[in-house]
C-alpha atoms as a PDB file:
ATOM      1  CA  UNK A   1     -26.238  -6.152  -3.941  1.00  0.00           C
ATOM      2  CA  UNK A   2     -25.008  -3.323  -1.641  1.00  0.00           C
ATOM      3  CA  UNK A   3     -22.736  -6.231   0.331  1.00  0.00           C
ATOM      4  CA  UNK A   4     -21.228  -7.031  -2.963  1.00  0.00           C
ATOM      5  CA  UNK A   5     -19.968  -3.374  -3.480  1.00  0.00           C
ATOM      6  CA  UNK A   6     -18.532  -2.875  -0.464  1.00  0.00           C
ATOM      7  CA  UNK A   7     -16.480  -6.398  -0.669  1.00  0.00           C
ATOM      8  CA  UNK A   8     -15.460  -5.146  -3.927  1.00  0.00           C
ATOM      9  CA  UNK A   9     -13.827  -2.264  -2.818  1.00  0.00           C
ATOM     10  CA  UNK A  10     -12.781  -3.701  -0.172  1.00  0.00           C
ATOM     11  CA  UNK A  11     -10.885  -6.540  -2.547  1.00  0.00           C
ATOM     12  CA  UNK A  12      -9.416  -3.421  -4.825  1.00  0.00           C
ATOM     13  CA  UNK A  13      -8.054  -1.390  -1.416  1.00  0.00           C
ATOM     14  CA  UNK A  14      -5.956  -4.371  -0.410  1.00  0.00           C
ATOM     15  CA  UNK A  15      -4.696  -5.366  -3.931  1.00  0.00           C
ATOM     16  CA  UNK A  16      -4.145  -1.737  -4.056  1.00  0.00           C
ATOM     17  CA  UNK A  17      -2.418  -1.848  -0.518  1.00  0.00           C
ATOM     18  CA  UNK A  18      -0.515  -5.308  -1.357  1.00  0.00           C
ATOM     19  CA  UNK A  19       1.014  -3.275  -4.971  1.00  0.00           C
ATOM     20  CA  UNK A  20       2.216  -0.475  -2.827  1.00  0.00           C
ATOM     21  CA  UNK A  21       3.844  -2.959   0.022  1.00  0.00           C
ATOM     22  CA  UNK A  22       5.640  -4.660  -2.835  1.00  0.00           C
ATOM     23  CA  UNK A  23       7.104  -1.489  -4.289  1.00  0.00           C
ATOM     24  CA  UNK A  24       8.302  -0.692  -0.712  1.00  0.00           C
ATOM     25  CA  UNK A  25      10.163  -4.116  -0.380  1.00  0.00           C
ATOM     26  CA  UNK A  26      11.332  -3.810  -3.378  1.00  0.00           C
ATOM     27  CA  UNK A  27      13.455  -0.257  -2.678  1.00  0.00           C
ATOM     28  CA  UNK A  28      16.906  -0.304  -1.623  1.00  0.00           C
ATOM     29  CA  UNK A  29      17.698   0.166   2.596  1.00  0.00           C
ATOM     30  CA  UNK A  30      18.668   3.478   2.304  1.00  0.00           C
ATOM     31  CA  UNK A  31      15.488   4.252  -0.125  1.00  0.00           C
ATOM     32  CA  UNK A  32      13.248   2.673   2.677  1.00  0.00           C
ATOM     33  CA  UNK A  33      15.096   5.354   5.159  1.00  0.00           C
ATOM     34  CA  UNK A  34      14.193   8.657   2.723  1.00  0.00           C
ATOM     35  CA  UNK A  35      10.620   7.295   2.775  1.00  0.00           C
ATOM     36  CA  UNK A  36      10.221   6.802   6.524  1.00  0.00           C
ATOM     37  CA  UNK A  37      12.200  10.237   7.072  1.00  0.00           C
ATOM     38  CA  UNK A  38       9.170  11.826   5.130  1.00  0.00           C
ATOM     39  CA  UNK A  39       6.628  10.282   7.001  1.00  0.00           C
ATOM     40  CA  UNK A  40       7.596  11.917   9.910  1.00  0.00           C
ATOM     41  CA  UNK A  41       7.542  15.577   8.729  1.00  0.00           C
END
């Protein structure tokens, strides 16, 4: 059952990744520039 678990959260990370890449596209150009400007502080 231990394989099962880890596919699990595997599953939930990328859904979880996939939700926050969808809120990302879904900004405007110049709210995609604030973002990338502080990821690099």
């Amino acid at each position: 059952m231990g394989n099962i678990a880890g596919y699990r959260k595997a599953w939930i990370d990328a859904e979880s990744y996939l939700s926050r890449l969808d809120e990302y596209d879904s900004k405007s150009d110049e709210a995609k520039e604030i973002v990338i400007s502080q990821q690099e502080i």
